[in-house]
PDB file of N, CA and C in Angstrom:
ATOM      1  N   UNK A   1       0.848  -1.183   0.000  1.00  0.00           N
ATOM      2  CA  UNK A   1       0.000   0.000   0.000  1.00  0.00           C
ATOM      3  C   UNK A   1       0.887   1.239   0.000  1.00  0.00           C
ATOM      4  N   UNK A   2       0.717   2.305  -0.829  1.00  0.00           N
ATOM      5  CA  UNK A   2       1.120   3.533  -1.041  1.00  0.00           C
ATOM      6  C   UNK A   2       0.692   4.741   0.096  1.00  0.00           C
ATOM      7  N   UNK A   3       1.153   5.649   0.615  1.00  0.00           N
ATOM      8  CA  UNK A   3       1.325   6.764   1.246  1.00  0.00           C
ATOM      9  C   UNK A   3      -0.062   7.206   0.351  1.00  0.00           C
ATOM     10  N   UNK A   4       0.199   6.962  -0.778  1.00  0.00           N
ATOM     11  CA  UNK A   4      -0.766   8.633  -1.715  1.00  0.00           C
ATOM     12  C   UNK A   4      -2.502   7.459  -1.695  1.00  0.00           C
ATOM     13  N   UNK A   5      -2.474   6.259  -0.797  1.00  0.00           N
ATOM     14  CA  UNK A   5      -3.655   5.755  -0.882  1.00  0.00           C
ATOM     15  C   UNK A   5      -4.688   6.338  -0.059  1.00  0.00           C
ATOM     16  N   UNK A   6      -4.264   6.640   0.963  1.00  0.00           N
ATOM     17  CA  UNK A   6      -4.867   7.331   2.583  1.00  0.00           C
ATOM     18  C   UNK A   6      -4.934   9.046   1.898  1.00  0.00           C
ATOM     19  N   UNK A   7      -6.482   8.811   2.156  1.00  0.00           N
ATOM     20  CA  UNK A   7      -7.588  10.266   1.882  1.00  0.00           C
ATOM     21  C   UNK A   7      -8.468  10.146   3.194  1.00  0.00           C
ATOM     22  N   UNK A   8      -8.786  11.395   3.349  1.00  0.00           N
ATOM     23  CA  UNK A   8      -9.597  12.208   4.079  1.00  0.00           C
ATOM     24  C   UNK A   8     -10.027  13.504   3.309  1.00  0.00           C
ATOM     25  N   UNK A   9     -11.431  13.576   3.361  1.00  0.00           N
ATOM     26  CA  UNK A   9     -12.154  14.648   3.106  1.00  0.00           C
ATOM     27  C   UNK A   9     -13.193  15.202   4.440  1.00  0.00           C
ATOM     28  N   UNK A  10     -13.447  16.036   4.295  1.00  0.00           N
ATOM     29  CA  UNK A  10     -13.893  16.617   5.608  1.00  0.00           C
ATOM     30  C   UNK A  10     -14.717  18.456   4.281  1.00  0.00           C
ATOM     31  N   UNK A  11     -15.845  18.095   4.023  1.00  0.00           N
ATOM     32  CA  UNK A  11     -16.163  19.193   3.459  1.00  0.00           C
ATOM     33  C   UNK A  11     -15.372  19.541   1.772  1.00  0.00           C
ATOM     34  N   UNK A  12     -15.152  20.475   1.874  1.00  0.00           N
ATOM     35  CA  UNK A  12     -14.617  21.007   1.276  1.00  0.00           C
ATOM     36  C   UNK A  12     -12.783  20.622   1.164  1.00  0.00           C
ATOM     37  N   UNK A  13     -12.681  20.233   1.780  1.00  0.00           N
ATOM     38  CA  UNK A  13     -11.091  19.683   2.234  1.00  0.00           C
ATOM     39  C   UNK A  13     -10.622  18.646   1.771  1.00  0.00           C
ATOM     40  N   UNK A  14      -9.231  17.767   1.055  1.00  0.00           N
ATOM     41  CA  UNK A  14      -9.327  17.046   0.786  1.00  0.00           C
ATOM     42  C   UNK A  14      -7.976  16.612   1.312  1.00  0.00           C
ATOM     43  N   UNK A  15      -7.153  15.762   1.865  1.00  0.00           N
ATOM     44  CA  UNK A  15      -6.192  15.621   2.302  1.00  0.00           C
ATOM     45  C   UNK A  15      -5.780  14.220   1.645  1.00  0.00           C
ATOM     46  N   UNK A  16      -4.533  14.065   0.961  1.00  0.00           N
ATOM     47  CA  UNK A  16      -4.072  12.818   0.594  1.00  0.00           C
ATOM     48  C   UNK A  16      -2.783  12.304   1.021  1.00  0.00           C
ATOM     49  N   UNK A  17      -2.613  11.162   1.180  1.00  0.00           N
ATOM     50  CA  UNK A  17      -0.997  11.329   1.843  1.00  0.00           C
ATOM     51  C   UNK A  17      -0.154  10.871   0.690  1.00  0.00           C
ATOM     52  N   UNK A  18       0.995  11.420   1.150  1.00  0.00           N
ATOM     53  CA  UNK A  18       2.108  11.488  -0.111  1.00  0.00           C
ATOM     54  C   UNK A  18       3.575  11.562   0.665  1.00  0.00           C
ATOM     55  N   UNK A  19       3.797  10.781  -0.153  1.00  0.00           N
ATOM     56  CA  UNK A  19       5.859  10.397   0.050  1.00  0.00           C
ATOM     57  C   UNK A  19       6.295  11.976   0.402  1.00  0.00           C
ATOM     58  N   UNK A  20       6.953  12.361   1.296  1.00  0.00           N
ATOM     59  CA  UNK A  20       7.957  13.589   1.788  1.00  0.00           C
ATOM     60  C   UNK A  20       8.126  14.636   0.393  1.00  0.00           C
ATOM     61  N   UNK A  21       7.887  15.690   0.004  1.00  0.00           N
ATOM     62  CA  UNK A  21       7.945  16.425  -0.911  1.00  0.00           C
ATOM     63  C   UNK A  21       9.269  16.699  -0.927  1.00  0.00           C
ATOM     64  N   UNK A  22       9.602  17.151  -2.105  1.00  0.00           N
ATOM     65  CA  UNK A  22      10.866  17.104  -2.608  1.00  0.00           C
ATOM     66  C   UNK A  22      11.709  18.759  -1.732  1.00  0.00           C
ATOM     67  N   UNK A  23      10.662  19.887  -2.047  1.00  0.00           N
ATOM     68  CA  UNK A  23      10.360  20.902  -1.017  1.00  0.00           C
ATOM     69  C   UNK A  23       9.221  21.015  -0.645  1.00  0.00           C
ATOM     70  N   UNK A  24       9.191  21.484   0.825  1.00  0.00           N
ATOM     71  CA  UNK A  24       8.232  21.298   1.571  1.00  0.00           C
ATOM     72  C   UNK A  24       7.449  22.580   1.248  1.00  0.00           C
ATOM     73  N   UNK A  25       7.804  24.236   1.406  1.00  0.00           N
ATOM     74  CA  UNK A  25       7.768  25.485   1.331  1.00  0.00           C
ATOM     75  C   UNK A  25       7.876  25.907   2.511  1.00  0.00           C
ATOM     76  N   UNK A  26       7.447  26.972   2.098  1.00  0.00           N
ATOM     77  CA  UNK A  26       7.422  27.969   3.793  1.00  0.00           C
ATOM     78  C   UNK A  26       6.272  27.538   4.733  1.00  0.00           C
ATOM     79  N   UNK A  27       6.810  27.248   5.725  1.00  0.00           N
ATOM     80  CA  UNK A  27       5.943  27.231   7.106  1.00  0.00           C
ATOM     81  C   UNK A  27       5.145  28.600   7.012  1.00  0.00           C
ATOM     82  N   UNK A  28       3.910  27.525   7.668  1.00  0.00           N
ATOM     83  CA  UNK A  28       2.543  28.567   7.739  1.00  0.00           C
ATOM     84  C   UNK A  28       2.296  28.439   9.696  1.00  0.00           C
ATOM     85  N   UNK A  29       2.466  29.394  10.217  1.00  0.00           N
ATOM     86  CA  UNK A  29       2.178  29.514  11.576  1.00  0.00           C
ATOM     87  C   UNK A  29       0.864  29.279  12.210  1.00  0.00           C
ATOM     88  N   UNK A  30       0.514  28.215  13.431  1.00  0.00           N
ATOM     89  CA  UNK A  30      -0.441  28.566  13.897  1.00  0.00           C
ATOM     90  C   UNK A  30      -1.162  29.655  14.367  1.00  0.00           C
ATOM     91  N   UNK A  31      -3.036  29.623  14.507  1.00  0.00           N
ATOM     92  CA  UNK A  31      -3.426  30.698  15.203  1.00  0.00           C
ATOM     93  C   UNK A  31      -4.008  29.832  16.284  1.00  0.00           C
ATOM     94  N   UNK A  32      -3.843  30.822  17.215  1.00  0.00           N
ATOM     95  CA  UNK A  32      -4.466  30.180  18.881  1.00  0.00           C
ATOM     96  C   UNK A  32      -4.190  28.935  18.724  1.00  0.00           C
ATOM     97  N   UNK A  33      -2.916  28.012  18.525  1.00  0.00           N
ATOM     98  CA  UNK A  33      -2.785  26.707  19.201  1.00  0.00           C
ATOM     99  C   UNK A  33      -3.338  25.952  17.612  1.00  0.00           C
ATOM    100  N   UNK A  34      -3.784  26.398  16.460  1.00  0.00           N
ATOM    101  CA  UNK A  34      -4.581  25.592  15.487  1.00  0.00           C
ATOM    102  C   UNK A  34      -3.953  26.104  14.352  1.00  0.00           C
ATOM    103  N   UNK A  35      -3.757  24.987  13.272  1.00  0.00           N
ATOM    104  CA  UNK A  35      -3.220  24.982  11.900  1.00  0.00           C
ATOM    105  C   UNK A  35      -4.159  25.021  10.793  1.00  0.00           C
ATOM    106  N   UNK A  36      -4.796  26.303  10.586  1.00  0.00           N
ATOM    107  CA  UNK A  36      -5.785  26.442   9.625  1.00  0.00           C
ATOM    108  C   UNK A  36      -5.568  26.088   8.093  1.00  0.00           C
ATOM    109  N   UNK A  37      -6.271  25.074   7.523  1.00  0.00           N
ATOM    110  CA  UNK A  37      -6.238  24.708   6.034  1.00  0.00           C
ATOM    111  C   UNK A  37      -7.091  25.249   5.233  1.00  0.00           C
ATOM    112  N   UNK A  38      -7.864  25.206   5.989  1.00  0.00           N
ATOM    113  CA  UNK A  38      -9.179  26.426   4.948  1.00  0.00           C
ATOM    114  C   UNK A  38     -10.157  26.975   6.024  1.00  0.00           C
ATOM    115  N   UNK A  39     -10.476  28.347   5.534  1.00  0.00           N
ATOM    116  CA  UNK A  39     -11.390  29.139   6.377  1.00  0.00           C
ATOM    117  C   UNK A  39     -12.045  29.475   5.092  1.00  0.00           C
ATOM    118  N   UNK A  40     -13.541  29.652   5.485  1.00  0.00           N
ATOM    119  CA  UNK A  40     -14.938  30.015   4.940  1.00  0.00           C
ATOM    120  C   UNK A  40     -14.960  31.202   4.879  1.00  0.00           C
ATOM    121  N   UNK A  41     -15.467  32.262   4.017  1.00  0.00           N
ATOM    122  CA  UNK A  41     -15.623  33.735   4.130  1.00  0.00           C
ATOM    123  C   UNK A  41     -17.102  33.454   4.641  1.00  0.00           C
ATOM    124  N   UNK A  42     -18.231  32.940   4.068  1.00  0.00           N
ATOM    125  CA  UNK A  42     -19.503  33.230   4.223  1.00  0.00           C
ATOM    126  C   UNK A  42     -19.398  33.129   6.161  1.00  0.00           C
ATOM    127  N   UNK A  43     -19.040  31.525   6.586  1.00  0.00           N
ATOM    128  CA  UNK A  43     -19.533  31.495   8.050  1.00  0.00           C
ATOM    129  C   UNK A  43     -18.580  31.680   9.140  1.00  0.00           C
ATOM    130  N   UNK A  44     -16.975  32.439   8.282  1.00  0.00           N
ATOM    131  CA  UNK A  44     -16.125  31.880   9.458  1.00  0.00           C
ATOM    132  C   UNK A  44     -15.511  31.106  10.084  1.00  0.00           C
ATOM    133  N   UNK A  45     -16.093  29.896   9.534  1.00  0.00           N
ATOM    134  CA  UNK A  45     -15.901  28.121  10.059  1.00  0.00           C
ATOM    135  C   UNK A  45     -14.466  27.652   9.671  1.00  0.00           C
ATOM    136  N   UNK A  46     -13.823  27.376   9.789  1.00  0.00           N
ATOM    137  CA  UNK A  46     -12.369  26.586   9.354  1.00  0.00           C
ATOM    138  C   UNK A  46     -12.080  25.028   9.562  1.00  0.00           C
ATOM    139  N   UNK A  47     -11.640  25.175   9.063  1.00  0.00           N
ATOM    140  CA  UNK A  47     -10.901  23.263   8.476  1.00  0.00           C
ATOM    141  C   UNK A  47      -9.558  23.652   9.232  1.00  0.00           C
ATOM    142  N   UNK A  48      -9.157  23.103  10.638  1.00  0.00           N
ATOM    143  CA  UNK A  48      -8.212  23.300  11.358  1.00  0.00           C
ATOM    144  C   UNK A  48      -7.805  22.031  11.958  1.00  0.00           C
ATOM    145  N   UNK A  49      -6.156  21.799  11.719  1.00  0.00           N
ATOM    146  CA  UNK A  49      -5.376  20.675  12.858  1.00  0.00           C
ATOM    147  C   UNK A  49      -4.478  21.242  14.211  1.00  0.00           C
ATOM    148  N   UNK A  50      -4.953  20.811  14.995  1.00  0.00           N
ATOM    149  CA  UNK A  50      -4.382  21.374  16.126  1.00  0.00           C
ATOM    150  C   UNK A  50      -3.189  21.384  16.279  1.00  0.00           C
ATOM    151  N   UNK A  51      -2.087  21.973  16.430  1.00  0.00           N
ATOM    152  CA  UNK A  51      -0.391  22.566  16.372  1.00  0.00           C
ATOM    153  C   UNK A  51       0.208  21.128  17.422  1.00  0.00           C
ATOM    154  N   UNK A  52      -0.132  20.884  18.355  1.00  0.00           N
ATOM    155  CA  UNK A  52       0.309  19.546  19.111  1.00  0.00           C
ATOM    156  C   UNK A  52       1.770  19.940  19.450  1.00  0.00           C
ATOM    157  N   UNK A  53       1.823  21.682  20.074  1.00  0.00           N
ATOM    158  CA  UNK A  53       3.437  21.107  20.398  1.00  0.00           C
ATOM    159  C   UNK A  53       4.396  21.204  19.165  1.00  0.00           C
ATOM    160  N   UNK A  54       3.835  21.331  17.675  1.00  0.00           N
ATOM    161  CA  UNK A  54       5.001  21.607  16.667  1.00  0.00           C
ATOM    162  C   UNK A  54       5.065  20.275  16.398  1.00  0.00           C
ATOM    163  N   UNK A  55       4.173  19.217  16.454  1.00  0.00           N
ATOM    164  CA  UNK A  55       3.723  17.946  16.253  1.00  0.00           C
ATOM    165  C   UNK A  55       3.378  18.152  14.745  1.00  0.00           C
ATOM    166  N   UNK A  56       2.370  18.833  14.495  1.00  0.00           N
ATOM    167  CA  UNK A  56       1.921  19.277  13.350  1.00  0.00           C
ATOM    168  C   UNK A  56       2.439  20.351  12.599  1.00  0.00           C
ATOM    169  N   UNK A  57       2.420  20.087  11.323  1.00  0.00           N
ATOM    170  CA  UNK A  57       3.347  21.911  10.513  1.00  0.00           C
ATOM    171  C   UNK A  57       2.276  21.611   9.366  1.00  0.00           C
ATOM    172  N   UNK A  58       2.091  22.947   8.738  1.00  0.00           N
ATOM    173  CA  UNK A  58       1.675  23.236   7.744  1.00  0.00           C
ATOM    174  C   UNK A  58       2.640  24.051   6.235  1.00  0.00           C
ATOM    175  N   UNK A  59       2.834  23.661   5.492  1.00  0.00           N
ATOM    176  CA  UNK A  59       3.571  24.256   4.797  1.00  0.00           C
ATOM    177  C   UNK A  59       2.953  25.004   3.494  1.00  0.00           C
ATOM    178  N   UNK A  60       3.296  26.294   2.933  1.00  0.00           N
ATOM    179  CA  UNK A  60       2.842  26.786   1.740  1.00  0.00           C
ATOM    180  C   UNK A  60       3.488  26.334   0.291  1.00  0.00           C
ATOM    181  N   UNK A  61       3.332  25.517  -0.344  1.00  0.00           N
ATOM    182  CA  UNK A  61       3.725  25.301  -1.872  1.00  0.00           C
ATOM    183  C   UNK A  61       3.443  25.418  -2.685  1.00  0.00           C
ATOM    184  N   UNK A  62       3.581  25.427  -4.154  1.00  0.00           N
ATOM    185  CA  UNK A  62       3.797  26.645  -5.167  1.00  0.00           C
ATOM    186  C   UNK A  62       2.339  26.516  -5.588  1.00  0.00           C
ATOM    187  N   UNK A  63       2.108  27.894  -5.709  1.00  0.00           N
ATOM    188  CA  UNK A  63       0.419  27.749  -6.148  1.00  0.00           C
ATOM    189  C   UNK A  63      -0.456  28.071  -4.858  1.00  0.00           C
ATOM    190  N   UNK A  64      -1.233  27.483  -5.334  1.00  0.00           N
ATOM    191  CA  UNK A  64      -2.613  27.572  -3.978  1.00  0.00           C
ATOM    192  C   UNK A  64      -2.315  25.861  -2.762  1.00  0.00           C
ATOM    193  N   UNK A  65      -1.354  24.925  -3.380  1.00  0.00           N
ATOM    194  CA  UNK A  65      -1.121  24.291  -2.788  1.00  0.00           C
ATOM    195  C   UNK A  65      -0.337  23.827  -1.630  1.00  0.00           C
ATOM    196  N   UNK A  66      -1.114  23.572  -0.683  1.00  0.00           N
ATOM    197  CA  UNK A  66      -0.319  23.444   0.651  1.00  0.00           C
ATOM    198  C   UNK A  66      -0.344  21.736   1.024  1.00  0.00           C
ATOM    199  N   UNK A  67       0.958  21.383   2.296  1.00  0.00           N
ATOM    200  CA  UNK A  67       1.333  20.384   2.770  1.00  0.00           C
ATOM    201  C   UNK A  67       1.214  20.501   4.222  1.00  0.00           C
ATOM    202  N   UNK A  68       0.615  19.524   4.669  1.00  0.00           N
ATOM    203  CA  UNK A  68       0.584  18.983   6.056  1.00  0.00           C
ATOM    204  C   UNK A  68       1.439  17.792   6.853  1.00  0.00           C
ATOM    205  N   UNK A  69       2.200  18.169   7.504  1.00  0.00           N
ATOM    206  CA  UNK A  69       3.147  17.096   8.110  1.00  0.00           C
ATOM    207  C   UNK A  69       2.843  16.917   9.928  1.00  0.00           C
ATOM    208  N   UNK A  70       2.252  15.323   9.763  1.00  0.00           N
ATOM    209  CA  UNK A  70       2.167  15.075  11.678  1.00  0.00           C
ATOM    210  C   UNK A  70       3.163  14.053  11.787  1.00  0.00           C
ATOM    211  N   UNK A  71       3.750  14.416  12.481  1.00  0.00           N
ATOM    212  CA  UNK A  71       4.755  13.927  13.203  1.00  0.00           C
ATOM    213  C   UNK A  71       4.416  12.783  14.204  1.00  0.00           C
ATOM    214  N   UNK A  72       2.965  12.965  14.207  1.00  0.00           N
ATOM    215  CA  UNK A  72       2.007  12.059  15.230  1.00  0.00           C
ATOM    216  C   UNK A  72       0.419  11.967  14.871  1.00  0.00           C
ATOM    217  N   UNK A  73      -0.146  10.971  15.569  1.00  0.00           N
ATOM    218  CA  UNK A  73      -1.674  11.346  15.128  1.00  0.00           C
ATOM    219  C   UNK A  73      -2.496  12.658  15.556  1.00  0.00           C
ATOM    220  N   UNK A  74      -3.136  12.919  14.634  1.00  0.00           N
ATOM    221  CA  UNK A  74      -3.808  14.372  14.420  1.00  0.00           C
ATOM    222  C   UNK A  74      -5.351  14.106  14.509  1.00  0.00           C
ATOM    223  N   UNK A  75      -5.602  15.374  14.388  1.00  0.00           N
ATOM    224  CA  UNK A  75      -7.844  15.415  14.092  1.00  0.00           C
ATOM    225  C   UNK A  75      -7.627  16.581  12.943  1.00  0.00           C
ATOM    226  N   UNK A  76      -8.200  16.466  11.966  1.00  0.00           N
ATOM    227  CA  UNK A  76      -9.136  17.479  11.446  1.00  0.00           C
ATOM    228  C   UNK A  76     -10.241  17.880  12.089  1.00  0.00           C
ATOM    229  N   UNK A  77     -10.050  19.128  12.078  1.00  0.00           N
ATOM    230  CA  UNK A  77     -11.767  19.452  12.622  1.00  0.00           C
ATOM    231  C   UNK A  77     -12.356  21.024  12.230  1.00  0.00           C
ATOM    232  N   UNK A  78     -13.646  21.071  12.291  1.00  0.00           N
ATOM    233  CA  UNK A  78     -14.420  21.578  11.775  1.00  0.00           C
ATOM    234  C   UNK A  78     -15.687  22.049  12.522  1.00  0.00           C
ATOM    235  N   UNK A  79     -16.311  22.964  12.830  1.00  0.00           N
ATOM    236  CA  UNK A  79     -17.436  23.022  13.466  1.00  0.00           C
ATOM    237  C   UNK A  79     -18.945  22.631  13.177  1.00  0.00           C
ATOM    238  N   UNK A  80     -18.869  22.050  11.702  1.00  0.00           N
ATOM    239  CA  UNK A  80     -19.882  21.471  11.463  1.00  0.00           C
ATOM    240  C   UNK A  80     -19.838  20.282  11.106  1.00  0.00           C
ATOM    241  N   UNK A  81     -18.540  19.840  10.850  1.00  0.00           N
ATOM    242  CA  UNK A  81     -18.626  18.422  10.450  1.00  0.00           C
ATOM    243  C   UNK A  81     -17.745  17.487  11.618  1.00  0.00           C
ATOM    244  N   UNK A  82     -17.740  16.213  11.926  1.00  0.00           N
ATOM    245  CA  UNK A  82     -17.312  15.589  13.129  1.00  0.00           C
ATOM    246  C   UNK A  82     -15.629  15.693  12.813  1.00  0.00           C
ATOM    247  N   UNK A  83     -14.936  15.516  13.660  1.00  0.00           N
ATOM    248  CA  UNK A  83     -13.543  15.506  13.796  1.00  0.00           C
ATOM    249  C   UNK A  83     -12.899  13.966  12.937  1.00  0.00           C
ATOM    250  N   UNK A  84     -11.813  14.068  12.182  1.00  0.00           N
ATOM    251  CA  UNK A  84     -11.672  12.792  11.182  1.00  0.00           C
ATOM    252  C   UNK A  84     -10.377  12.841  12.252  1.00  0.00           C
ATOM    253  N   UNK A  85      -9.786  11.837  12.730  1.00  0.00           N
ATOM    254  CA  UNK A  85      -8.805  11.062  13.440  1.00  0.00           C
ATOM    255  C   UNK A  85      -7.341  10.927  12.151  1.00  0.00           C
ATOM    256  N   UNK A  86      -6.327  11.595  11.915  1.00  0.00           N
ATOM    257  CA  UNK A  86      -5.409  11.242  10.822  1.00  0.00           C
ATOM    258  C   UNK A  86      -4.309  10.471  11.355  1.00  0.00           C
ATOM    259  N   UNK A  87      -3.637   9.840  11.084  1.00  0.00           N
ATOM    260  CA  UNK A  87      -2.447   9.037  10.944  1.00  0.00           C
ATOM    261  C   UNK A  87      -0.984   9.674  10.774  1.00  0.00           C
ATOM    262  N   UNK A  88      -0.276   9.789  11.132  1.00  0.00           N
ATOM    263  CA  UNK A  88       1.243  10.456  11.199  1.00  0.00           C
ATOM    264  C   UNK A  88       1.393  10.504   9.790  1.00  0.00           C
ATOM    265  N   UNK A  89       2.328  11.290   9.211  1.00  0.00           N
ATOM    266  CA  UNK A  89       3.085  11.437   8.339  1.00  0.00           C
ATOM    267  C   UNK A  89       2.542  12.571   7.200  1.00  0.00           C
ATOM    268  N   UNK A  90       2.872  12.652   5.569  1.00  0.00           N
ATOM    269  CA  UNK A  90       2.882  14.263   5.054  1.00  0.00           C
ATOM    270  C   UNK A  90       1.988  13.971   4.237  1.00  0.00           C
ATOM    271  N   UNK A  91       0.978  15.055   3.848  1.00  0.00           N
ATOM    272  CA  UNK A  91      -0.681  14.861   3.264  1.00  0.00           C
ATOM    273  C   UNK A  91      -0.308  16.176   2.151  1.00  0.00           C
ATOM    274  N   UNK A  92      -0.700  16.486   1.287  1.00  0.00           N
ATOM    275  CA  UNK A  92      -0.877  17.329   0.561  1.00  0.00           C
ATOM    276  C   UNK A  92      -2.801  17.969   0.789  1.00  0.00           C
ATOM    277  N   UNK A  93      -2.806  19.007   0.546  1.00  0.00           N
ATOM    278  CA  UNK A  93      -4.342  19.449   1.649  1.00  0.00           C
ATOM    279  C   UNK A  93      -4.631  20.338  -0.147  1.00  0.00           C
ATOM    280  N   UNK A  94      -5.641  19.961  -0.402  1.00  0.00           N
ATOM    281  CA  UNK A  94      -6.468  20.609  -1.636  1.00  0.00           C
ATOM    282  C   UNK A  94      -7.964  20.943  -0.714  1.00  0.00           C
ATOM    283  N   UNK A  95      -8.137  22.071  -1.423  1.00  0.00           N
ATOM    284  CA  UNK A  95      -9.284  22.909  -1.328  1.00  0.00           C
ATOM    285  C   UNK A  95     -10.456  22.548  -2.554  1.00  0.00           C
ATOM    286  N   UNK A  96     -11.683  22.111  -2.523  1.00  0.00           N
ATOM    287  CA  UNK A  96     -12.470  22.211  -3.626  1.00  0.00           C
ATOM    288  C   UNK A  96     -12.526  23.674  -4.360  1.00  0.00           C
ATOM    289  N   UNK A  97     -12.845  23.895  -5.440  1.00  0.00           N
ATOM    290  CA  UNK A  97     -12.880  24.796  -6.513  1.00  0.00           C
ATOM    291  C   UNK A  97     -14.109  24.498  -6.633  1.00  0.00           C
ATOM    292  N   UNK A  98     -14.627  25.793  -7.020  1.00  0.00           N
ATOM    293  CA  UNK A  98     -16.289  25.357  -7.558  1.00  0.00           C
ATOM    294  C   UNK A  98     -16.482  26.823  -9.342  1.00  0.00           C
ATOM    295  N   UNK A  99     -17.048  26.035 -10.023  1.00  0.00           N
ATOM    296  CA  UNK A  99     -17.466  26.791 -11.483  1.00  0.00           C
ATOM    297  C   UNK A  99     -18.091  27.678 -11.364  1.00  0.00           C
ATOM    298  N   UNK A 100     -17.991  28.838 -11.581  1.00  0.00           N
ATOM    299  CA  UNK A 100     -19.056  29.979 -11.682  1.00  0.00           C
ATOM    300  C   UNK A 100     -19.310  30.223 -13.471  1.00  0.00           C
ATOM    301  N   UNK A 101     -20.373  29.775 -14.308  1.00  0.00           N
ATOM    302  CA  UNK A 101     -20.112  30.297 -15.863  1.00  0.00           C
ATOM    303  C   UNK A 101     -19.854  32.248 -15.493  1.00  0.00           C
ATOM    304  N   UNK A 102     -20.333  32.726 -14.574  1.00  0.00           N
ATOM    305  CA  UNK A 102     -20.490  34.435 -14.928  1.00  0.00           C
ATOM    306  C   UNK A 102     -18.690  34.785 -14.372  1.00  0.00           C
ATOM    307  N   UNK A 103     -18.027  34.139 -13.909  1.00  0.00           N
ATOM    308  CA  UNK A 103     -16.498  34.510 -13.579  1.00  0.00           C
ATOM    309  C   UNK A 103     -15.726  33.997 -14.832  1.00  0.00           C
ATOM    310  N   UNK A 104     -14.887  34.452 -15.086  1.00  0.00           N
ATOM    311  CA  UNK A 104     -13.553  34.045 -15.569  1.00  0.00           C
ATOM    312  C   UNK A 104     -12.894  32.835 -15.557  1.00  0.00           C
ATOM    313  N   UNK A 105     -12.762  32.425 -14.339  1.00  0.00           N
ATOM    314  CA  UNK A 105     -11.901  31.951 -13.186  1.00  0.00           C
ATOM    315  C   UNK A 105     -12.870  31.066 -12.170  1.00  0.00           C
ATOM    316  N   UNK A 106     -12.096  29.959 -11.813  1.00  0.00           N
ATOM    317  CA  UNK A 106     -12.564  29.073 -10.734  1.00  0.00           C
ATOM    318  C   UNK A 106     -12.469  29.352  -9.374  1.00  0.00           C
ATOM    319  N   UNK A 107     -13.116  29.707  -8.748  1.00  0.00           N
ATOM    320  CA  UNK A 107     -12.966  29.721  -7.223  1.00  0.00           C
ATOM    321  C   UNK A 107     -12.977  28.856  -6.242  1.00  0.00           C
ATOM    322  N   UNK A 108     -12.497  29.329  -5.044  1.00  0.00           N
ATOM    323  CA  UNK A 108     -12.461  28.696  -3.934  1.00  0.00           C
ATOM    324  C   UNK A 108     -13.760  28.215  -3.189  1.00  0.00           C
ATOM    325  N   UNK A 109     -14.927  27.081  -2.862  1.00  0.00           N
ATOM    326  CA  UNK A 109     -15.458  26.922  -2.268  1.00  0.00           C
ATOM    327  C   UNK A 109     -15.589  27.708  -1.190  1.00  0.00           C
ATOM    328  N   UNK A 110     -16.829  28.201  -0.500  1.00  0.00           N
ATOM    329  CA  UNK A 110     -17.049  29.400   0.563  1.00  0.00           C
ATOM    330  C   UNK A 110     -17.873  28.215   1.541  1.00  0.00           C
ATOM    331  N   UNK A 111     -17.531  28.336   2.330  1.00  0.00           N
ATOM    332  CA  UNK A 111     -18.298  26.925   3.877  1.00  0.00           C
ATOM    333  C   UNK A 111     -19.720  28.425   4.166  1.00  0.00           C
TER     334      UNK A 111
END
């Protein structure tokens, strides 16, 4: 079994795991103790893993794409959807896109 087999979705969120990136990018800092992957404009709500101590890192890579590394087991969590339990090691974290025909351009899902 492969690293890139283990998914979690949680909403809008999609987390896959994947072999150690070649670069990771720049560290993205927690807020209050939590490693935000996606926040909602409409409700506020966020797709957050809890920092654990520097257990957990979040990294920025090229594009809109970011990496998640636990060092240990983690939760996703969410205020509307139940907490998903993750497994150690590095996830690549995609955001759904949703079609607008009246835009240009694809956007970011709004929670």
């Amino acid at each position: 079994m492969t690293k890139r087999s283990r998914q979690y979705r949680q909403g809008d969120v999609l987390l896959t795991g994947i072999d150690p990136p070649a670069k990771s990018g720049e560290p993205v800092g927690p807020i209050n103790g939590r490693l935000v992957l996606a926040s909602g404009e409409l409700t506020g709500h966020s797709h957050t893993v809890p920092a654990l101590d520097g257990k957990a890192q979040v990294f920025k890579g090229p594009g809109n794409l970011r990496y998640l590394l636990l060092t240990d087991v983690g939760q996703l969590q969410h205020q509307e959807h139940g907490a998903i339990e993750l497994e150690s090691g590095w996830y690549e974290v995609r955001v759904q896109r949703e079609y607008d025909p009246t835009r240009t351009f694809p956007t970011y899902a709004n929670d």
